[in-house]
Every structure is written in C-alpha cells, then in structure tokens.
N, C-alpha and C. Protein backbone atom coordinates (compact mmCIF):
# COMPACT_ATOMS: atom_id res chain seq x y z
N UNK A 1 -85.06 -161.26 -25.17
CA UNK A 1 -85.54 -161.01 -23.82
C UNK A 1 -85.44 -159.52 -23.55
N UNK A 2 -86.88 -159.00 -23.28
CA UNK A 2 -86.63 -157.44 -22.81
C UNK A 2 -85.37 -157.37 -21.71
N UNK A 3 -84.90 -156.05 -21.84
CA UNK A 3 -83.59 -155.49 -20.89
C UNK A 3 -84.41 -155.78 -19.40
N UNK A 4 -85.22 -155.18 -19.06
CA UNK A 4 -86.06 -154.79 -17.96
C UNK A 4 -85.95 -156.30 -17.25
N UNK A 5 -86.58 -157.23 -18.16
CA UNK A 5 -86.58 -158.37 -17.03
C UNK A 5 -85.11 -158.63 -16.51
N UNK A 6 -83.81 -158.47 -17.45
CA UNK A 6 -82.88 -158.97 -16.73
C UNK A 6 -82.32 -158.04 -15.37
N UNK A 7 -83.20 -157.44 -14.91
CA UNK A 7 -82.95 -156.91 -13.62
C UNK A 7 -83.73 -157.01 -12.66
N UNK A 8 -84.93 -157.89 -13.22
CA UNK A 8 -86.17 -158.50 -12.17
C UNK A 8 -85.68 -159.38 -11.23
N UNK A 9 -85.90 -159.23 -9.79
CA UNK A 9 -85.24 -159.98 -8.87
C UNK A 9 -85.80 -161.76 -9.00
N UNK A 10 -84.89 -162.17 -8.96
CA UNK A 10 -84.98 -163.84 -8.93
C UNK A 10 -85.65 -164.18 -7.52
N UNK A 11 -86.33 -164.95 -7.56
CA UNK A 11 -86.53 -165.65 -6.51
C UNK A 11 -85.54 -166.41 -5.47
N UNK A 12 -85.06 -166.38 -4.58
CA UNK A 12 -84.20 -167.26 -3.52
C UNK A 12 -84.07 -168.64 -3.79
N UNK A 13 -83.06 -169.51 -4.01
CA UNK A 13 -83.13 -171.05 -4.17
C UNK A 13 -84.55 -171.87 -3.73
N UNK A 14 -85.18 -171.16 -2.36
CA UNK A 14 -85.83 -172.30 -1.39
C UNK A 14 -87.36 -171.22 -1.65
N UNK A 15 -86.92 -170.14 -2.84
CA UNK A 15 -88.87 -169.59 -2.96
C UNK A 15 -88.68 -168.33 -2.22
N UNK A 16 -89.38 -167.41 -2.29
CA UNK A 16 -89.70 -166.33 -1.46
C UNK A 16 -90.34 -167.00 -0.33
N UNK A 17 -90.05 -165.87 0.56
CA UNK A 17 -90.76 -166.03 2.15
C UNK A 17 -91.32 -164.67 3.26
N UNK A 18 -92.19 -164.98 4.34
CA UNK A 18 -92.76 -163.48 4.33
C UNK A 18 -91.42 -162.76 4.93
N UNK A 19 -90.33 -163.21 5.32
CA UNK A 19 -89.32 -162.22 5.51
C UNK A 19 -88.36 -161.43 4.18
N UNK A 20 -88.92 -162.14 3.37
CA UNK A 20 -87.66 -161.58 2.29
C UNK A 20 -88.88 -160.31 2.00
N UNK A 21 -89.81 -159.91 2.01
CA UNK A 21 -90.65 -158.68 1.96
C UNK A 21 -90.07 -157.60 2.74
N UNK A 22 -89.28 -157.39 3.46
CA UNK A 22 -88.68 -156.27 4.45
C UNK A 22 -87.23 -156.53 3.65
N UNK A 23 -86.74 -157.44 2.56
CA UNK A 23 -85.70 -156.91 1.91
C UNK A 23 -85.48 -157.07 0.83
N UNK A 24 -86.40 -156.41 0.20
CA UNK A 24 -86.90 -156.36 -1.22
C UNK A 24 -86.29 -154.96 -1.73
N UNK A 25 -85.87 -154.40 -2.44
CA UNK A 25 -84.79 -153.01 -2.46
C UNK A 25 -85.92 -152.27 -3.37
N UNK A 26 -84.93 -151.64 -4.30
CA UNK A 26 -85.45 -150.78 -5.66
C UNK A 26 -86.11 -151.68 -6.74
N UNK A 27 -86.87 -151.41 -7.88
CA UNK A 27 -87.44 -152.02 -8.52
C UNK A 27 -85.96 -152.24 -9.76
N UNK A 28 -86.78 -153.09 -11.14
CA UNK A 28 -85.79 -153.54 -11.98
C UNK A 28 -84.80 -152.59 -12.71
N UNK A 29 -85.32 -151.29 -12.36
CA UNK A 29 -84.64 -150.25 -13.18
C UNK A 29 -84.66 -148.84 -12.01
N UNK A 30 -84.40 -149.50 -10.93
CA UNK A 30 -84.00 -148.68 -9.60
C UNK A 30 -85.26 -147.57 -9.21
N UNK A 31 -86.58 -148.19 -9.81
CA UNK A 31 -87.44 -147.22 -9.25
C UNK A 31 -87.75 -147.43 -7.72
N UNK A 32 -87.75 -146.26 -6.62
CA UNK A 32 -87.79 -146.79 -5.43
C UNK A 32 -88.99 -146.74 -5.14
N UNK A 33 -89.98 -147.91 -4.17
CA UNK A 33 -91.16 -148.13 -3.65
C UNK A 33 -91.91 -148.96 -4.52
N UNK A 34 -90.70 -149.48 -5.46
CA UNK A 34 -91.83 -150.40 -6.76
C UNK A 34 -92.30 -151.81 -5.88
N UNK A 35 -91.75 -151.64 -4.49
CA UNK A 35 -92.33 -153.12 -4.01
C UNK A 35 -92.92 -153.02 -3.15
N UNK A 36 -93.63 -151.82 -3.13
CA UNK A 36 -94.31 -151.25 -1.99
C UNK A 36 -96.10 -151.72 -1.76
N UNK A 37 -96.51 -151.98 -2.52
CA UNK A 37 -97.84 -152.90 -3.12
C UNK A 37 -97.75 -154.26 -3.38
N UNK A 38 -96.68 -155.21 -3.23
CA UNK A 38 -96.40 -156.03 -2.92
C UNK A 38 -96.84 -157.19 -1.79
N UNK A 39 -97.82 -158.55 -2.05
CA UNK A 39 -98.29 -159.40 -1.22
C UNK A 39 -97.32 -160.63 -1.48
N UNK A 40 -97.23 -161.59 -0.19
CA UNK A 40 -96.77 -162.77 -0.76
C UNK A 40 -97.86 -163.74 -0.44
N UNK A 41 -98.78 -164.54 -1.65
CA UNK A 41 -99.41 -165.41 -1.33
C UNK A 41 -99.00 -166.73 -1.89
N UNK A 42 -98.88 -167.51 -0.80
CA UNK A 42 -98.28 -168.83 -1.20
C UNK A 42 -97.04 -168.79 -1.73
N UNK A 43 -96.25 -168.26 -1.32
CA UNK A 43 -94.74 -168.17 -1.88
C UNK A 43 -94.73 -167.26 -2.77
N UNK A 44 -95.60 -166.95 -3.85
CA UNK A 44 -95.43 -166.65 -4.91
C UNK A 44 -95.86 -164.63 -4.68
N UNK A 45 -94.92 -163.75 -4.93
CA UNK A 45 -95.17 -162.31 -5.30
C UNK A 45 -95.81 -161.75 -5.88
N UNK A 46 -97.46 -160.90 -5.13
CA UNK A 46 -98.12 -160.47 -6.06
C UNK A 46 -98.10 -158.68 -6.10
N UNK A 47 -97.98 -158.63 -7.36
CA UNK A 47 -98.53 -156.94 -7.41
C UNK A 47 -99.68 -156.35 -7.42
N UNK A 48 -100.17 -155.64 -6.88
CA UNK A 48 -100.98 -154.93 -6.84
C UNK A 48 -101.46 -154.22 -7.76
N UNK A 49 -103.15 -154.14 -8.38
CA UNK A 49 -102.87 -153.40 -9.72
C UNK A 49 -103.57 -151.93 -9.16
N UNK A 50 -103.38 -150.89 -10.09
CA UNK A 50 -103.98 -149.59 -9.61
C UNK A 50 -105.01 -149.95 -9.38
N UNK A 51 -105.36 -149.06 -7.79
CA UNK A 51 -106.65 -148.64 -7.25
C UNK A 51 -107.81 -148.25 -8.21
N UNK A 52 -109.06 -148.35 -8.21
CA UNK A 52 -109.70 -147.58 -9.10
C UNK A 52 -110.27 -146.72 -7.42
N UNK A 53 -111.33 -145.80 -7.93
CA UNK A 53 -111.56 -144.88 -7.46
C UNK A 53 -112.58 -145.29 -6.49
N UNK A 54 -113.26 -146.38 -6.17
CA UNK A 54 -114.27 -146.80 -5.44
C UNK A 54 -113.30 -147.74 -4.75
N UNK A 55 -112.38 -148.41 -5.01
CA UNK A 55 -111.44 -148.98 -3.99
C UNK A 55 -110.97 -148.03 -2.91
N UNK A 56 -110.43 -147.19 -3.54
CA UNK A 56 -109.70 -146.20 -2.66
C UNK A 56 -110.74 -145.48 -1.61
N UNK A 57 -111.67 -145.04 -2.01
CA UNK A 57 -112.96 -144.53 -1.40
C UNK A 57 -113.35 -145.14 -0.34
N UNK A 58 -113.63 -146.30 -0.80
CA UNK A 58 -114.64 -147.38 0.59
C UNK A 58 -113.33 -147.35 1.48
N UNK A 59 -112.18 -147.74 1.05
CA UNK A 59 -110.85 -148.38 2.01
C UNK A 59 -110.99 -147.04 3.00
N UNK A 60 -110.93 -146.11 2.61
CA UNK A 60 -110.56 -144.76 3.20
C UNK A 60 -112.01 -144.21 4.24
N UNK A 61 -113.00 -144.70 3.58
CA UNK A 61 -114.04 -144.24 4.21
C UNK A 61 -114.14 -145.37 5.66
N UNK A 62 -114.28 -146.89 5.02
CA UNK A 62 -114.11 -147.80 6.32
C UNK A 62 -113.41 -147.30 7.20
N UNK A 63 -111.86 -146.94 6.93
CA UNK A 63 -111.19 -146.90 7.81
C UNK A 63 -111.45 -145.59 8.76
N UNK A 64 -112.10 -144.47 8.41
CA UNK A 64 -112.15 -143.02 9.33
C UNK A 64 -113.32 -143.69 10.44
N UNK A 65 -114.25 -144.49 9.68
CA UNK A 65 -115.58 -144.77 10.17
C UNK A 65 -114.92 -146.06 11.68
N UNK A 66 -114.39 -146.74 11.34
CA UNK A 66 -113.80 -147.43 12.10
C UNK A 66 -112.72 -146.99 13.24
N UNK A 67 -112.18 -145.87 12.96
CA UNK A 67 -111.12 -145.35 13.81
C UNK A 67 -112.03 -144.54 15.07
N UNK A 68 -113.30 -143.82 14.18
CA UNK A 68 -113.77 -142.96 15.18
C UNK A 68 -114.58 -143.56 16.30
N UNK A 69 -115.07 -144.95 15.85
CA UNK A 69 -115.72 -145.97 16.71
C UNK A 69 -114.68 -146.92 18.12
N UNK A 70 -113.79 -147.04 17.65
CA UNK A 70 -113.02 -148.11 17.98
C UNK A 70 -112.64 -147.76 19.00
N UNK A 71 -112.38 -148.28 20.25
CA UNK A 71 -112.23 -148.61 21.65
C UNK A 71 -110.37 -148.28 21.74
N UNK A 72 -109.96 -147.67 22.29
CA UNK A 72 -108.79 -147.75 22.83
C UNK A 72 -107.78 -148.62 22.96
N UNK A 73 -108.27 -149.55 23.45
CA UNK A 73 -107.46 -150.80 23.16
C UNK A 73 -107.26 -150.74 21.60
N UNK A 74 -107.99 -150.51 20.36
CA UNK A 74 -107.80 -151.47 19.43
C UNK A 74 -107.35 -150.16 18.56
N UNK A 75 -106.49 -150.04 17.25
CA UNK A 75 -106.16 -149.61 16.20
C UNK A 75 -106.51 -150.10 14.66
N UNK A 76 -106.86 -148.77 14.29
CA UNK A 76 -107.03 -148.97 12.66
C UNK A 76 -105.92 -148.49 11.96
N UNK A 77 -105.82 -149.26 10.68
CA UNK A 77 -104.37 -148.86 10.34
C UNK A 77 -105.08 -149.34 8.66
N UNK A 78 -104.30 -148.73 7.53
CA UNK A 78 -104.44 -149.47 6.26
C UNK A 78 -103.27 -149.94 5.55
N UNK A 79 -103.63 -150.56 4.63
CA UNK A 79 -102.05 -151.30 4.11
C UNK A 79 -100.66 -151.66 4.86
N UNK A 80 -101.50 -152.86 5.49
CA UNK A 80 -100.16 -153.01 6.40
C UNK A 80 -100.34 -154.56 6.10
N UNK A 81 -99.18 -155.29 5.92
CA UNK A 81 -99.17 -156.83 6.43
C UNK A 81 -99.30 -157.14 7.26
N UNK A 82 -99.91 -158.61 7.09
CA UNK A 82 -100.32 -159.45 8.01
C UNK A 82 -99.49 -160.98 7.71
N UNK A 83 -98.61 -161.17 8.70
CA UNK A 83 -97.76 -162.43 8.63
C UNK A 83 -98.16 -163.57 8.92
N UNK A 84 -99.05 -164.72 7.59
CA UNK A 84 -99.94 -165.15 8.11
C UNK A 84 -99.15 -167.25 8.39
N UNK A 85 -97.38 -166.84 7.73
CA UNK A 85 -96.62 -167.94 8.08
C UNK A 85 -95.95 -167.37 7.37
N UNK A 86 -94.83 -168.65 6.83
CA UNK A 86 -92.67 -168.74 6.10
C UNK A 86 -93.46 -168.32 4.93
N UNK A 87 -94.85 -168.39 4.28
CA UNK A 87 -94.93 -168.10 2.70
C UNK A 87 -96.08 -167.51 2.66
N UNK A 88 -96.71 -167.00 3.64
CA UNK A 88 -98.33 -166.33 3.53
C UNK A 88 -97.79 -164.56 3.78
N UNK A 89 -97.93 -163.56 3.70
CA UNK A 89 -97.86 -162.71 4.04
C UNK A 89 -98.70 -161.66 3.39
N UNK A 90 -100.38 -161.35 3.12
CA UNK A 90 -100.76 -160.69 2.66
C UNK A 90 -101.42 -159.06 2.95
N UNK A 91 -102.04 -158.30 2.30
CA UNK A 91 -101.53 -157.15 2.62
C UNK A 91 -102.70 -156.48 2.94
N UNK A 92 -103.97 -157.16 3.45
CA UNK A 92 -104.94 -156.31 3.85
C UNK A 92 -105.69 -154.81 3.90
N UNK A 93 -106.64 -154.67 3.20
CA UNK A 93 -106.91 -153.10 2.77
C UNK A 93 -106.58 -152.34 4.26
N UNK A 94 -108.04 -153.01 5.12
CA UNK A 94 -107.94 -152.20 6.15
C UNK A 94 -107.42 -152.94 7.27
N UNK A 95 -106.88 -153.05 8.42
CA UNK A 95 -107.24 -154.06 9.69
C UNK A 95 -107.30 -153.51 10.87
N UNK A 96 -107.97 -153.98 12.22
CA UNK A 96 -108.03 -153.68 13.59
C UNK A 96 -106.93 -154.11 14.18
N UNK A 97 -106.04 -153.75 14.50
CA UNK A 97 -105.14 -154.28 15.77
C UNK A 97 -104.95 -153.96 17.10
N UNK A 98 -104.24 -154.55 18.03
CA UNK A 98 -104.16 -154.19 19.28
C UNK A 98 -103.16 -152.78 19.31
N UNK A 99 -103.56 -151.90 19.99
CA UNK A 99 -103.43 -149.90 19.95
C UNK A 99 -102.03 -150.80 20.16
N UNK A 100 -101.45 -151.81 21.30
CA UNK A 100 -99.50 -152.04 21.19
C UNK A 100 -99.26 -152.06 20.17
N UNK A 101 -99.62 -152.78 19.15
CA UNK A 101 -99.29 -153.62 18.23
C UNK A 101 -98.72 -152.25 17.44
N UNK A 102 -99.94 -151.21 17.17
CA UNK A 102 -100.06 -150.16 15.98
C UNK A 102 -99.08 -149.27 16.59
N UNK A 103 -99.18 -148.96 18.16
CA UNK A 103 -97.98 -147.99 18.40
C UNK A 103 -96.64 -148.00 18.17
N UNK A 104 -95.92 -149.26 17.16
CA UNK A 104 -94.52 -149.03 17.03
C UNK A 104 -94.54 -149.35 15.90
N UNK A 105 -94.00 -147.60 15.52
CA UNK A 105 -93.85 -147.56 14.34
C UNK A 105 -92.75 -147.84 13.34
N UNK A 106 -91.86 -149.16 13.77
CA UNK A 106 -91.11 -149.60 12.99
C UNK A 106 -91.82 -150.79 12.32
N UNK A 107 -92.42 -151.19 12.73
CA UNK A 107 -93.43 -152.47 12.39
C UNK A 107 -93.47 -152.63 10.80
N UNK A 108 -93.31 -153.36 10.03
CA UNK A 108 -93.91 -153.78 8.74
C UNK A 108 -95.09 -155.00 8.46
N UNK A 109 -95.19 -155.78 10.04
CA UNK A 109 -96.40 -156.33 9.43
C UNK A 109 -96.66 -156.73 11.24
N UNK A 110 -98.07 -157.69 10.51
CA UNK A 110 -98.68 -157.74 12.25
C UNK A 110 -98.54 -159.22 12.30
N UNK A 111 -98.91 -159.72 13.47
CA UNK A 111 -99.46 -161.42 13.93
C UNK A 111 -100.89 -161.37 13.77
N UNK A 112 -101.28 -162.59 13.78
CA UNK A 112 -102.46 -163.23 13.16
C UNK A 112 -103.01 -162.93 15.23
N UNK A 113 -102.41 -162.75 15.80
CA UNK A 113 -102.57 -162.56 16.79
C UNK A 113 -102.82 -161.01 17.61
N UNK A 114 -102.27 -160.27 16.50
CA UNK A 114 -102.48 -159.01 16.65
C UNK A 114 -103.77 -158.09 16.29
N UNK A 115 -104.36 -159.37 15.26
CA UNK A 115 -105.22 -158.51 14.50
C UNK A 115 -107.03 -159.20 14.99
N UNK A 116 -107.79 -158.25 14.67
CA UNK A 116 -109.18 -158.35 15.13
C UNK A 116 -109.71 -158.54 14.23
N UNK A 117 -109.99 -157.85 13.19
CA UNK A 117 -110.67 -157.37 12.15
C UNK A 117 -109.64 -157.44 10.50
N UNK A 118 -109.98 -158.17 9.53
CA UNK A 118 -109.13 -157.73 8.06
C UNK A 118 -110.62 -157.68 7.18
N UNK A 119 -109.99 -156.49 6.13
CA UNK A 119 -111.30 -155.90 5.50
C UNK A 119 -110.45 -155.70 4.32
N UNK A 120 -111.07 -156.53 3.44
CA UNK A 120 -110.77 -156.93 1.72
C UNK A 120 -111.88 -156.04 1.01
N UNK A 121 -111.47 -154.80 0.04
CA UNK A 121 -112.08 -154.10 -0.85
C UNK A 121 -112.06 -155.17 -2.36
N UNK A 122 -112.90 -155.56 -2.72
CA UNK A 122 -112.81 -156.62 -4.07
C UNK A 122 -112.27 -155.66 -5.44
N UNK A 123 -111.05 -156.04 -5.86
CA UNK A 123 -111.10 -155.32 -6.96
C UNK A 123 -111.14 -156.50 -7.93
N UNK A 124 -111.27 -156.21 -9.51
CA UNK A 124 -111.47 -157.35 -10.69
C UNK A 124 -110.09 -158.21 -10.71
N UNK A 125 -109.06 -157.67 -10.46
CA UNK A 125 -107.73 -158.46 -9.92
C UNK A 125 -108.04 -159.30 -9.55
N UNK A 126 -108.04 -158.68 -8.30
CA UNK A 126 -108.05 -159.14 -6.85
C UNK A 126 -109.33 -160.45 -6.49
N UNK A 127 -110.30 -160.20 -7.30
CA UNK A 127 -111.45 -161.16 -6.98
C UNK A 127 -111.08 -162.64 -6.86
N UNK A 128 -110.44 -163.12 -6.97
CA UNK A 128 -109.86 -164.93 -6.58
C UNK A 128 -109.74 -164.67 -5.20
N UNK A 129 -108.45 -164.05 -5.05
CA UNK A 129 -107.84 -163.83 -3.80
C UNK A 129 -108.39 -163.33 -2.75
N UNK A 130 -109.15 -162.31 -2.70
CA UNK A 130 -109.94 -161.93 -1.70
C UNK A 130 -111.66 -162.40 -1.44
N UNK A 131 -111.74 -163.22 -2.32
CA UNK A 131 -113.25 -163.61 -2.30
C UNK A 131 -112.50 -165.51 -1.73
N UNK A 132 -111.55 -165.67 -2.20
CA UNK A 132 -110.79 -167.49 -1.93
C UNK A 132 -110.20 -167.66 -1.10
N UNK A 133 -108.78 -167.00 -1.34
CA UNK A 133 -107.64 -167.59 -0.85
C UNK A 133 -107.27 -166.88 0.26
N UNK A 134 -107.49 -165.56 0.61
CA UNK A 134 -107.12 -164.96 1.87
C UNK A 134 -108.08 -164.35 2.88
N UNK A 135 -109.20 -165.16 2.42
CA UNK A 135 -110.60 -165.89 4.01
C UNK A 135 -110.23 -166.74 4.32
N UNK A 136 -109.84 -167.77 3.28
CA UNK A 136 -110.06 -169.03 3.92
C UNK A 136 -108.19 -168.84 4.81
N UNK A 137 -107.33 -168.30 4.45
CA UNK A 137 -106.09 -168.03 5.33
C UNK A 137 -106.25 -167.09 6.03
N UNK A 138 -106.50 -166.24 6.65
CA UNK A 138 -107.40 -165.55 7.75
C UNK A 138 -107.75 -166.51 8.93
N UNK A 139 -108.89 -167.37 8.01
CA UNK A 139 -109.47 -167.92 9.19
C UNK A 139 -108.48 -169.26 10.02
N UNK A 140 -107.52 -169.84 8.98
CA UNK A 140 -106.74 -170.72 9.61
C UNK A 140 -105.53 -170.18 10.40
N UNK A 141 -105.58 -168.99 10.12
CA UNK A 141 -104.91 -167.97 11.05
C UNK A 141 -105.50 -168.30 12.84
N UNK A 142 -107.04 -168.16 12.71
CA UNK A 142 -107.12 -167.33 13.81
C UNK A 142 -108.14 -165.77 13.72
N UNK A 143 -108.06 -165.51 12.62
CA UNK A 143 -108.48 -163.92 12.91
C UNK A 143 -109.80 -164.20 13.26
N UNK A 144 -110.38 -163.37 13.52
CA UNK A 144 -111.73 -163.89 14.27
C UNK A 144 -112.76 -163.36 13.57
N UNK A 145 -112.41 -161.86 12.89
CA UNK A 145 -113.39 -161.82 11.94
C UNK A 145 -112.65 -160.97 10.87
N UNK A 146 -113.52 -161.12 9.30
CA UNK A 146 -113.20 -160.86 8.56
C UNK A 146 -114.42 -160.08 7.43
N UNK A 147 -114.08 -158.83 7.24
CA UNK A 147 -115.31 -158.45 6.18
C UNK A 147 -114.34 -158.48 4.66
N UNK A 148 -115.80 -158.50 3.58
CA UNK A 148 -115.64 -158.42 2.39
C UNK A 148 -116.67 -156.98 1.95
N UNK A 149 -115.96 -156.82 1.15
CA UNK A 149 -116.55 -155.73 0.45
C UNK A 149 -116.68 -155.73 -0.84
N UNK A 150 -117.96 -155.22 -1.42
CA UNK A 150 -117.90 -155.49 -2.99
C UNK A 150 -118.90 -154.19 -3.29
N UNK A 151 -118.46 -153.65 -4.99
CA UNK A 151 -118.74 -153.01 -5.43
C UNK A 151 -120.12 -153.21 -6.53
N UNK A 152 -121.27 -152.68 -5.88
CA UNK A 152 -122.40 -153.10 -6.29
C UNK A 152 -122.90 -152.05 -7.07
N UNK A 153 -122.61 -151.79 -8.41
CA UNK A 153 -123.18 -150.41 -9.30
C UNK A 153 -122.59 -149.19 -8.66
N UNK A 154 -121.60 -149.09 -7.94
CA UNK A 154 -121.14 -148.13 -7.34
C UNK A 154 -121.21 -147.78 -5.80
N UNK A 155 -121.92 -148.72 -5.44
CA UNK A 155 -122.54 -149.18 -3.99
C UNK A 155 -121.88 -150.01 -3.09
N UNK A 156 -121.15 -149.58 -2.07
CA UNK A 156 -120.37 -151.06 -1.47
C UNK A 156 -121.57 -152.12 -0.38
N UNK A 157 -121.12 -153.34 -0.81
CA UNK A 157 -122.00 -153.91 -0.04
C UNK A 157 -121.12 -154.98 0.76
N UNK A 158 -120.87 -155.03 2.22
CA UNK A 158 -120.15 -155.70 3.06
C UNK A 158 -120.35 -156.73 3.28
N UNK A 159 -120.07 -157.95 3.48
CA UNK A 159 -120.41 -159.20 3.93
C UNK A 159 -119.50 -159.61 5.13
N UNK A 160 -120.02 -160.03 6.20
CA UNK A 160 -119.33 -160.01 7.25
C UNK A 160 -119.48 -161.07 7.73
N UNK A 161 -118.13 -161.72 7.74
CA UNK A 161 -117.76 -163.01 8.80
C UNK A 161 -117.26 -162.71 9.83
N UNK A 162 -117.49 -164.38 10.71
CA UNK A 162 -116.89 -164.55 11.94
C UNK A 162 -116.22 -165.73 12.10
N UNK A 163 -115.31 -166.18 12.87
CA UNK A 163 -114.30 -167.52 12.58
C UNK A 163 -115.31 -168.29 13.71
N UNK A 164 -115.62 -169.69 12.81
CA UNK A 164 -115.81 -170.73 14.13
C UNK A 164 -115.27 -171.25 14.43
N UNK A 165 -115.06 -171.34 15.78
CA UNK A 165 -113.45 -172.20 16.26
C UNK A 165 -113.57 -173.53 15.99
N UNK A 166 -115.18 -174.10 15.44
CA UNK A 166 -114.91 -175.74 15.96
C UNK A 166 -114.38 -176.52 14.55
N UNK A 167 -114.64 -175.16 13.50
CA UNK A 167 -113.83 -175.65 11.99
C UNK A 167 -113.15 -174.36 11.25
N UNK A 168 -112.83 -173.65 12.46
CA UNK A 168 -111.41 -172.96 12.08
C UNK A 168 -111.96 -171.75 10.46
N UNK A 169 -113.18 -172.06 10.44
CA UNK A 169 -113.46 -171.50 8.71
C UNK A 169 -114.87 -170.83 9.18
N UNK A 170 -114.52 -169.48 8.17
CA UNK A 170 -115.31 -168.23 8.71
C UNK A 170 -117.49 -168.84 8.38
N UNK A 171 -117.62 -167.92 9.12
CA UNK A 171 -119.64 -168.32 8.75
C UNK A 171 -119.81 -166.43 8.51
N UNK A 172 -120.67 -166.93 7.26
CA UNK A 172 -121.07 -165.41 7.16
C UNK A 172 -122.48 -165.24 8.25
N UNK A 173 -122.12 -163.84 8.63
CA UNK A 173 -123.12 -163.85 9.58
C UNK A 173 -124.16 -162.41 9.16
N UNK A 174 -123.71 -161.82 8.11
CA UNK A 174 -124.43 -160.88 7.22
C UNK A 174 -124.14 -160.21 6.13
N UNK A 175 -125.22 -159.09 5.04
CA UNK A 175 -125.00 -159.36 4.29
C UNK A 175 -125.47 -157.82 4.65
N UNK A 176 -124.61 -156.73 4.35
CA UNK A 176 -125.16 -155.13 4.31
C UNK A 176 -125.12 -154.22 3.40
N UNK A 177 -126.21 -153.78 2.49
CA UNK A 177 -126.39 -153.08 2.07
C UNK A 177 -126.31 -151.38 2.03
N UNK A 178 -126.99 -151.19 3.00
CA UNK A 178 -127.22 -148.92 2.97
C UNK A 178 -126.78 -148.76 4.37
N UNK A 179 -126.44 -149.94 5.32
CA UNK A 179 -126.51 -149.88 7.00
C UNK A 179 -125.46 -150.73 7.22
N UNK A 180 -124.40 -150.43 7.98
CA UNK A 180 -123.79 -151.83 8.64
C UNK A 180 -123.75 -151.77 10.25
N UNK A 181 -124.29 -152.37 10.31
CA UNK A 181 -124.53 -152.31 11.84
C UNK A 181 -123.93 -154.17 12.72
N UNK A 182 -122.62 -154.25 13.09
CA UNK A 182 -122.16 -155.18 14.04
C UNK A 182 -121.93 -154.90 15.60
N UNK A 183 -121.93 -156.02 16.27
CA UNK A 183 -121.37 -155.82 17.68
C UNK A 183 -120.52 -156.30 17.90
N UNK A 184 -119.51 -156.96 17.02
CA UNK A 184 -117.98 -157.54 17.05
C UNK A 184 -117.31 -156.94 15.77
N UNK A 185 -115.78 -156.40 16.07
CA UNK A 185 -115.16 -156.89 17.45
C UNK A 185 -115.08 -155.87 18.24
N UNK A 186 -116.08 -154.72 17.79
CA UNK A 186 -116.78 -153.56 18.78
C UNK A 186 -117.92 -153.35 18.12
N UNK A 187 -118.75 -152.84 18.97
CA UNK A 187 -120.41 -152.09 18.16
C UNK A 187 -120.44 -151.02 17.55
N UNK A 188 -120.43 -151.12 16.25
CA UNK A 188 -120.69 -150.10 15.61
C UNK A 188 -121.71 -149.81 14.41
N UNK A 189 -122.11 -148.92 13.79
CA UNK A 189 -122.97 -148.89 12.84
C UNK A 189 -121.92 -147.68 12.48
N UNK A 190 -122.34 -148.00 10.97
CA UNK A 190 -121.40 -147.27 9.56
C UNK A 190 -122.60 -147.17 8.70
N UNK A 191 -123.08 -146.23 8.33
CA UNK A 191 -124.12 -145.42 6.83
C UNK A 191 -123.93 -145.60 5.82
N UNK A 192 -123.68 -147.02 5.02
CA UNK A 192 -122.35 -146.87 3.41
C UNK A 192 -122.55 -146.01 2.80
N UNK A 193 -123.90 -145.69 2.61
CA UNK A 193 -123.90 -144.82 1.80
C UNK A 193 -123.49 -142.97 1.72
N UNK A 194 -123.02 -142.96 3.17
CA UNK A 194 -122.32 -141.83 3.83
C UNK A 194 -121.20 -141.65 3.39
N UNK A 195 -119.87 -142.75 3.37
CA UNK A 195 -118.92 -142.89 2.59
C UNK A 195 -118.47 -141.79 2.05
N UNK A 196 -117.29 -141.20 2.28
CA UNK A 196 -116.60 -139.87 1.39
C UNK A 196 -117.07 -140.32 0.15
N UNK A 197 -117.37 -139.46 -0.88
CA UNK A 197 -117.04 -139.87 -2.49
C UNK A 197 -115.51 -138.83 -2.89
C-alpha cells in the first residue's frame, strides 16, 4: 500500500456529510488547500480535475458579464457551495445569490434558497455530473434556473433552463450559440463570443 494513502482521510462511520466540508484540514501529506476543489455528491467526495483553459475563460467571462448586469439585490460570486442537503453539497462554477447572502464573508456555502441562478462549465470529468446529477439536484432543490455550458470547437454554447414547479424538473427553454439573450432571473444579453480569451 502506497505511504500517501495511509494518511488519506477516512470517511466518518455514518459517510461524509455537507458539514464535514468546513472540516476537512490539510491534505494526506499536509499540503494546505488540497480540499479546496472539493464537491460532495451523494455522500461520496469529489475532486476536481485541473481547469483547462476554456473552463476557466467562459467561468470568468460569465461571471464579469453577469456581475455588470445584475440588479442590486442579487450577487455573483464563483466557486462557492451550494448546500443542497446532509449529503448533497456541490460546488457550482458560477451562481446568483441574494447581495445578503454574498455580503458575509464568512460564508462557505449558500441555501438552495439563496441562490437564483447555478452555471455548470462542462468539463470531460465533469460531463456525468453536470450534464445528470447536479440539474436534476438543483431542480429538486428549488433553484429556479439553471444554465449549462458546453464547449463547442472552442465556442461556448449555453443551454438554459428553468424549474417547473408542477414537476419540480428543469425545461430547457434555449439553446445559445454567438448571443445569449434571457429575461430571468434578470434581462440580460451576453456576446459569447466577446468572452475574455
């Protein structure tokens, strides 16, 4: 057995939970912030794999494009949790929250109640999870809307849901290419192809 694993943190008798994420320490060989990319979906601890360079891009570009639009009431923020129950806790590229919510800055994650907007950058990882498992938990959340983003030849192309309340599970309501233009959960239009490179 490599050395390394015998300092990999064990799991808790009863499973991880989204609180044991705020006490997660140093990594297996005391590197600090190794759990800093860290989701919990379904109990189970996921890592994050490196950004590639069009992840980081769109995340960064959504988010300026979104901040400069966004209404007072509401905040943009990136990489922050979202506490979506005892074993859901995932970690959303970008999200909208209420300006309370974002103004205290001790916070490590939000309510399903806090948030407006969660915006998933698809990476090759990540593609189960953000194309499966954390829409369809989003929407049993509550969040009301949710975009996807995907990397089309170098091109992001957004797909944008909205939650229907009468089955709790998102409806895509478009599909954007060179323009994104919505009126929830404010009006805005974004240029993708404007996007920092």
């Amino acid at each position: 057995m490599d050395a390394a694993l015998d300092h990999w943190p064990s799991p808790p008798p009863q499973g991880w939970t989204a609180d044991d994420l705020d006490r997660l320490g140093e990594g297996p060989d005391g590197e600090p912030g190794f759990f800093e990319r860290v989701e919990l979906i379904d109990g189970a601890l996921v890592f994050a794999a490196p950004q590639t360079r069009f992840h980081q891009r769109v995340l960064t570009g959504l988010a300026i494009a979104l901040k400069t639009r966004a209404p007072e009431r509401l905040a943009v923020v990136t990489r922050m949790d979202v506490k979506l129950g005892h074993r859901m806790r995932p970690c959303p590229d970008v999200v909208v929250v209420d300006a309370e919510a974002a103004d205290d800055d001790d916070r490590t994650f939000y309510t399903p109640g806090e948030v407006h907007l969660a915006v998933e950058v698809v990476s090759p990882e990540s593609e189960d999870r953000d194309r499966k498992t954390k829409p369809s938990r989003y929407a049993e959340a509550g969040i009301a809307h949710f975009w996807r983003v995907e990397n089309n030849g170098g091109s992001p192309v957004v797909y944008v849901y909205e939650l229907d309340p009468a089955t709790h599970a998102y409806a895509l309501t478009g599909i954007h290419h060179d323009r994104l233009t919505v009126p929830v959960p404010f009006p805005l239009t974004i240029d993708l192809g404007d996007l920092p490179r």
